[in-house]
Protein backbone atom coordinates (compact mmCIF):
# COMPACT_ATOMS: atom_id res chain seq x y z
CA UNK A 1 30.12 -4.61 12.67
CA UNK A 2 29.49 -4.20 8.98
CA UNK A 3 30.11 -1.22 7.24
CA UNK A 4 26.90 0.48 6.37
CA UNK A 5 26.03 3.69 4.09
CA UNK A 6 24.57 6.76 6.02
CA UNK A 7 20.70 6.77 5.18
CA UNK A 8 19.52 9.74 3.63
CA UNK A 9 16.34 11.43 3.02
CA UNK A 10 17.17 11.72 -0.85
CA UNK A 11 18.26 8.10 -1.42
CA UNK A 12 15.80 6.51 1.06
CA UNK A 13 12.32 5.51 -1.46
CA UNK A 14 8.75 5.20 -1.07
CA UNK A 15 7.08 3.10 -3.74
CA UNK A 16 3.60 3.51 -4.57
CA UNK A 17 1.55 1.18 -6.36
CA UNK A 18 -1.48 1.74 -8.14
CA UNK A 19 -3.50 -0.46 -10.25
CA UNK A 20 -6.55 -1.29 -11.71
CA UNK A 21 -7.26 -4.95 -12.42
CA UNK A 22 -11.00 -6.40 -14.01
CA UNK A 23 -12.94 -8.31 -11.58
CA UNK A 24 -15.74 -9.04 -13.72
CA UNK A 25 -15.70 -12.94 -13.96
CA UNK A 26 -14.83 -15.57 -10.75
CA UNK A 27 -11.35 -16.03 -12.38
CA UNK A 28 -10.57 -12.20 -12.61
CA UNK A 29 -12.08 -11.89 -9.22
CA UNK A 30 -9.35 -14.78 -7.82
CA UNK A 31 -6.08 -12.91 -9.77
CA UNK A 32 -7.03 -9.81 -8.33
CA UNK A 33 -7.00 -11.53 -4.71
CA UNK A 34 -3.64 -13.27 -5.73
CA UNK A 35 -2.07 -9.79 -6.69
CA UNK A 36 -2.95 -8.15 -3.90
CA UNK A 37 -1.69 -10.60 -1.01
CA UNK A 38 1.45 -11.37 -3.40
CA UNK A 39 1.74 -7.03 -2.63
CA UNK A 40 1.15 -7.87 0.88
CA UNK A 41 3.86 -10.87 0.71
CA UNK A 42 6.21 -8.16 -1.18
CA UNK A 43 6.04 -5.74 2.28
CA UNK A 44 3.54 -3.26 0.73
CA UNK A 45 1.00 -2.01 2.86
CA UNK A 46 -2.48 -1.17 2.01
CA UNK A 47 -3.00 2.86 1.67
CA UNK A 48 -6.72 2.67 -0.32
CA UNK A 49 -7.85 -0.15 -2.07
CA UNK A 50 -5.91 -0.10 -5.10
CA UNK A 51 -3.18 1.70 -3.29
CA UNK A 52 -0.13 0.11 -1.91
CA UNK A 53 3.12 1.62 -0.46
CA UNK A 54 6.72 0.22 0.48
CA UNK A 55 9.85 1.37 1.89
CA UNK A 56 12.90 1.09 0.23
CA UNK A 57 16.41 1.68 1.39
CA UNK A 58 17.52 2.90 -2.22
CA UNK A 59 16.43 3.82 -5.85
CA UNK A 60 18.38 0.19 -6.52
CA UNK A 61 16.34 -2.30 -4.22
CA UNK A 62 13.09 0.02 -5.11
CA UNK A 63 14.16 -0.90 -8.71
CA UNK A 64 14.39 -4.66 -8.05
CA UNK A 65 10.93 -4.69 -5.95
CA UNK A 66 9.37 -2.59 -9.04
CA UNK A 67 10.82 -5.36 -11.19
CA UNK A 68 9.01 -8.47 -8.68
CA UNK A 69 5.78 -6.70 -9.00
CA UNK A 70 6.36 -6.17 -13.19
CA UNK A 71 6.32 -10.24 -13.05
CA UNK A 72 2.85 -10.79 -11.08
CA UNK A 73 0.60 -8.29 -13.12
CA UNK A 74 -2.63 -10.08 -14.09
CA UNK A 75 -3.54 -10.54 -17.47
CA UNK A 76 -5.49 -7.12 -18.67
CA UNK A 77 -4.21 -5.46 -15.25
CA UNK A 78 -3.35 -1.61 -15.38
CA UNK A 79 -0.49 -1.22 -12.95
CA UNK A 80 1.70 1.99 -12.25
CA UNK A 81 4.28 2.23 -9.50
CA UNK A 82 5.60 5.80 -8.63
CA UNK A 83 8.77 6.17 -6.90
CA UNK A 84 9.31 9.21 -4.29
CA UNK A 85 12.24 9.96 -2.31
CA UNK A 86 11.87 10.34 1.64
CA UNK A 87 12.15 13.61 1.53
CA UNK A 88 9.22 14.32 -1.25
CA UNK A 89 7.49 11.36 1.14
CA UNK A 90 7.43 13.81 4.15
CA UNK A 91 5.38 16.40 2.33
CA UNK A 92 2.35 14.16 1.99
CA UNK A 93 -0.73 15.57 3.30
CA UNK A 94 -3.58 13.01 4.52
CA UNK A 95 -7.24 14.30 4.53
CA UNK A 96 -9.93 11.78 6.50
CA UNK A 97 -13.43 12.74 6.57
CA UNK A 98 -15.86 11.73 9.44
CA UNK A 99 -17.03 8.19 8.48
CA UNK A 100 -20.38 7.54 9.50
CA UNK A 101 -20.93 3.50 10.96
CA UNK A 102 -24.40 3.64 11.12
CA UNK A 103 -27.47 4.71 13.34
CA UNK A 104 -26.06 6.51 16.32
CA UNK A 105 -26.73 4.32 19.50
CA UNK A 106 -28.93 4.74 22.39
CA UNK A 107 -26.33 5.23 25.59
CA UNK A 108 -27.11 3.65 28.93
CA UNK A 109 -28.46 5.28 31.62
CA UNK A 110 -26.59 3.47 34.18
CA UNK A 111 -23.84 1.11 34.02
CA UNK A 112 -24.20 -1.35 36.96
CA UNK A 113 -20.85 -3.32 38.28
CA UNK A 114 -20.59 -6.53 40.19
């Protein structure tokens, strides 16, 4: 078995990526798509809409996948990427309001089983 470094909360990184890309015209519309499932294809995940986050097992790797994203910024694209450390990760706080999907629905009276 291979030799491997202890993990640690201070060398383990989150990478956040933020960006704001023009979707004014069909073609800006279709690099925005690209960039966001080449994210996807990269192992981010989707926080908000322009809002994407990756693990990283060090400052290193997160450098290199910082480096893959540098290369697939759109033309006229605003990207930033913020690196935190595991530890800073674990103080996040996550506020959801109560989304409202509509007019509330009638219930049943009765629900009748065969």
């Amino acid at each position: 078995m291979p030799n491997l470094p202890a993990l640690s909360k201070y060398k383990i990184m989150w990478i956040w990526t933020l960006f704001d890309l023009p979707v004014l015209t069909k073609t800006e519309r279709r690099r925005a798509t690209r960039f966001r499932n080449d994210l996807l294809d990269l192992g981010f995940g989707m926080v908000q809409f322009s809002v994407y986050l990756r693990h990283a097992y060090s400052k290193e790797k997160a450098d290199v996948i910082a480096a893959k994203v540098s290369e697939l910024v759109p033309p006229a694209g605003h990207v930033q990427i913020l690196f935190f450390t595991d530890r800073q990760y674990q103080l996040t706080q996550s506020f959801h309001g109560r989304a409202r999907s509509g007019p509330e629905r009638k219930k049943p009276d009765q629900l009748t089983l065969f």
